[in-house]
C-alpha atoms as a PDB file:
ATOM      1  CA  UNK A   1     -53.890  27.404 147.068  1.00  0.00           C
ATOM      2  CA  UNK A   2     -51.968  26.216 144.303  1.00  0.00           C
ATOM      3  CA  UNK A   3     -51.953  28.230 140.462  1.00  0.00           C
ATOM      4  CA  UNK A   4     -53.216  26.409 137.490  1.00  0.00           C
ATOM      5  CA  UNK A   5     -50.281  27.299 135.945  1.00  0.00           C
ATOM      6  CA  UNK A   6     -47.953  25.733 138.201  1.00  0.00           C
ATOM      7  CA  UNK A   7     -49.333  22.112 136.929  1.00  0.00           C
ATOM      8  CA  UNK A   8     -48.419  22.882 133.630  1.00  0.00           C
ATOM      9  CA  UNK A   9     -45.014  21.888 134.489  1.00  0.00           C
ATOM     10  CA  UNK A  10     -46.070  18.073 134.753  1.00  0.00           C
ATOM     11  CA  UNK A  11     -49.392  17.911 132.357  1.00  0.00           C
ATOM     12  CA  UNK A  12     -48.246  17.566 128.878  1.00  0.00           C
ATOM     13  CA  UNK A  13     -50.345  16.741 125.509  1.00  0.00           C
ATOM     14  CA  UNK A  14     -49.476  14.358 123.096  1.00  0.00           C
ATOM     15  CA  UNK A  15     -49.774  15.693 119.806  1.00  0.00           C
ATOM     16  CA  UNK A  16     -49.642  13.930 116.335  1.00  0.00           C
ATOM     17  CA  UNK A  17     -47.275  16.028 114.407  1.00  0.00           C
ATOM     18  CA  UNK A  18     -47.678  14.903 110.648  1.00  0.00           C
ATOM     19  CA  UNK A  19     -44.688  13.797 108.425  1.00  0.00           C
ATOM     20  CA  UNK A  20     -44.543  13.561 104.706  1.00  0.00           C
ATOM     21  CA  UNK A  21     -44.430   9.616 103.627  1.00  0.00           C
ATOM     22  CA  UNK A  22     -43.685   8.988 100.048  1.00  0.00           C
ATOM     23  CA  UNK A  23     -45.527   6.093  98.016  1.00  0.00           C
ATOM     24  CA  UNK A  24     -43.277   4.489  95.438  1.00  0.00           C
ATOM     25  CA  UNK A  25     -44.097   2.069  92.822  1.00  0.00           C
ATOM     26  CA  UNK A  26     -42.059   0.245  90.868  1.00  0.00           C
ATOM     27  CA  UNK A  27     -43.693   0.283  87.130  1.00  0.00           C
ATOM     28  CA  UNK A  28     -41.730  -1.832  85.551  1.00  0.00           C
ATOM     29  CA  UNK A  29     -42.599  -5.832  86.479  1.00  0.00           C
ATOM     30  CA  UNK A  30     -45.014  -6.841  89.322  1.00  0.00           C
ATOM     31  CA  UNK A  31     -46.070  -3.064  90.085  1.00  0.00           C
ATOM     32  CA  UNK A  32     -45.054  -3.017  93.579  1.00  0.00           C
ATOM     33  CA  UNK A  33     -45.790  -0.261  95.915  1.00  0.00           C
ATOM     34  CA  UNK A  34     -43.885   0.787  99.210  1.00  0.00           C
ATOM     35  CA  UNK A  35     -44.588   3.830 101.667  1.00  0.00           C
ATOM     36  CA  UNK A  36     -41.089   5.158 102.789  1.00  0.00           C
ATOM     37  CA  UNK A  37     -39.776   8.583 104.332  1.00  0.00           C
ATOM     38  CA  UNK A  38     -38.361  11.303 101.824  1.00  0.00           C
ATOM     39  CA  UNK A  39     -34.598   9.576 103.259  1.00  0.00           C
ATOM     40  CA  UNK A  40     -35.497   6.045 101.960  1.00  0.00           C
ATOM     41  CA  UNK A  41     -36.801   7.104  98.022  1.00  0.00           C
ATOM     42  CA  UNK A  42     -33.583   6.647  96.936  1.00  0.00           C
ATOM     43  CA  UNK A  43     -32.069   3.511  98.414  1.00  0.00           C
ATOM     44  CA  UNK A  44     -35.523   1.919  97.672  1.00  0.00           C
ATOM     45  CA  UNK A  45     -35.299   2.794  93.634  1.00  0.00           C
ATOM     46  CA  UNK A  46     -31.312   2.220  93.660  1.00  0.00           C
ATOM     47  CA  UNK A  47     -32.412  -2.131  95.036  1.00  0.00           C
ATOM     48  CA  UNK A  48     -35.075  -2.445  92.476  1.00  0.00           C
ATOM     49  CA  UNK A  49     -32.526  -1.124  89.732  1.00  0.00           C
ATOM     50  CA  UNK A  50     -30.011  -3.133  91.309  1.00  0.00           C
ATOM     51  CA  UNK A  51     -32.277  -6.005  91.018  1.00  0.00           C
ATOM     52  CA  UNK A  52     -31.849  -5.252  87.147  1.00  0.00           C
ATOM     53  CA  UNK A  53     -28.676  -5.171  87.277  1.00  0.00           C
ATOM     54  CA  UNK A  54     -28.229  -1.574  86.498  1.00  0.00           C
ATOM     55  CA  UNK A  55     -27.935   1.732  88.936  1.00  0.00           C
ATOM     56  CA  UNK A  56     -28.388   4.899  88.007  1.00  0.00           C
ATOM     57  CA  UNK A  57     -27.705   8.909  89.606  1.00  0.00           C
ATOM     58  CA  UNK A  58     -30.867   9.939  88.759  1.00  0.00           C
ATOM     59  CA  UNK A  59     -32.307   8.222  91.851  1.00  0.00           C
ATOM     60  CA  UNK A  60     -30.634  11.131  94.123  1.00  0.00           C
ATOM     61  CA  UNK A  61     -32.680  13.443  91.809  1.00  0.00           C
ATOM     62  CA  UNK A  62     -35.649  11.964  92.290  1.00  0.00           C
ATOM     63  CA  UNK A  63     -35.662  11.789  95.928  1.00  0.00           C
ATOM     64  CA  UNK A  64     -34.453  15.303  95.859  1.00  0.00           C
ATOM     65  CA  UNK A  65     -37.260  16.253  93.904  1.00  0.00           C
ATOM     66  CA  UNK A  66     -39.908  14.361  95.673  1.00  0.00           C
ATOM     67  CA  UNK A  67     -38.837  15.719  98.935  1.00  0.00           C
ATOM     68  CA  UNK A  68     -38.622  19.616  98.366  1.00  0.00           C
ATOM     69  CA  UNK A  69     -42.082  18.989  95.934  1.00  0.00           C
ATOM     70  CA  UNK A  70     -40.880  19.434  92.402  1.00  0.00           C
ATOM     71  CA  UNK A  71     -43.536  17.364  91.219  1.00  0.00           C
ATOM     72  CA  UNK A  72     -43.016  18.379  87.845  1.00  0.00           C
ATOM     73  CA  UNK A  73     -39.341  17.210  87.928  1.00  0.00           C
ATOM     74  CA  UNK A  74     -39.995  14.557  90.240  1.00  0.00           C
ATOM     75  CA  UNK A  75     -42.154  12.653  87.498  1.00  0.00           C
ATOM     76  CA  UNK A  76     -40.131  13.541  84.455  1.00  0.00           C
ATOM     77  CA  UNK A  77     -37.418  11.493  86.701  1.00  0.00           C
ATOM     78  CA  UNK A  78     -39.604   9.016  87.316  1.00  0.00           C
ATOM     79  CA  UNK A  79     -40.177   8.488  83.888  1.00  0.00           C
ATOM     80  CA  UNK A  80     -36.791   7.556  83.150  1.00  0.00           C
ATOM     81  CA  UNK A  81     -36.657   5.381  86.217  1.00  0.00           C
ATOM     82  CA  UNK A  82     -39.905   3.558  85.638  1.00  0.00           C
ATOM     83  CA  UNK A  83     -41.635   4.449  88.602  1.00  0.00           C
ATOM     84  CA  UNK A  84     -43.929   6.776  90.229  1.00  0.00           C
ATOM     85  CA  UNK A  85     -43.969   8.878  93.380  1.00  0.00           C
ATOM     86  CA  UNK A  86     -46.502  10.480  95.122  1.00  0.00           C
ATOM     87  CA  UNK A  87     -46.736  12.045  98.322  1.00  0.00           C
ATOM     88  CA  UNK A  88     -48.856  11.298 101.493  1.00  0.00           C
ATOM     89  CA  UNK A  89     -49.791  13.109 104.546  1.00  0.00           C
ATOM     90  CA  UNK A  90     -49.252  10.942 107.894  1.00  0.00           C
ATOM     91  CA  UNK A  91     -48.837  10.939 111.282  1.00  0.00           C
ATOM     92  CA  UNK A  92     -45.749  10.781 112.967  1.00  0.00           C
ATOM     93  CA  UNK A  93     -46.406   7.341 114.134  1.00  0.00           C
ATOM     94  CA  UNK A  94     -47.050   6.244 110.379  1.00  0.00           C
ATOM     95  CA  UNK A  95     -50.457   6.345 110.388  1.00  0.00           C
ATOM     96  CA  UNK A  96     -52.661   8.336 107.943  1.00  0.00           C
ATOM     97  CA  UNK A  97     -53.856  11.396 108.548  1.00  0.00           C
ATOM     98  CA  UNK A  98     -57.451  11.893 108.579  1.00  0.00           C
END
């Protein structure tokens, strides 16, 4: 006879771990909004700045911010940058949490 918990070698479980997602919206123009991970806040503010024709370091602060939840400092940057971030709760595959 065989132990149960010698066939929990080969039966795994899939699991949905959740990851942070960040929606950013440009304020400034058409309004648009984007859901990116914490890595792409900053290279998505820095092309719709560079769309401007400006740049600025602040978008490192942001995306600093956003990720280690300074909210408070997170929208005070935002302010200067003309847009808002917000964070959402999702599954590692992208998909919302519910």
């Amino acid at each position: 006879m065989t132990s149960p918990r010698s066939h929990r070698k080969w039966i795994t479980r899939t699991t949905r771990q959740a990851v942070t997602i960040y929606q950013v919206t440009d304020r400034l123009g058409d309004g648009r909004t984007v859901h990116v991970s914490g890595d792409e806040i900053a290279a998505t503010v820095s092309a719709w700045l560079a769309e401007l024709g400006t740049r600025s370091p602040l978008v490192e602060d942001l995306a600093r911010a956003a990720r280690a939840g300074d909210w408070p400092a997170a929208h005070a940057i935002g302010e200067h940058l003309s847009v808002n971030v917000t964070s959402l709760l999702a599954t590692a595959d992208g998909r919302p949490d519910s």
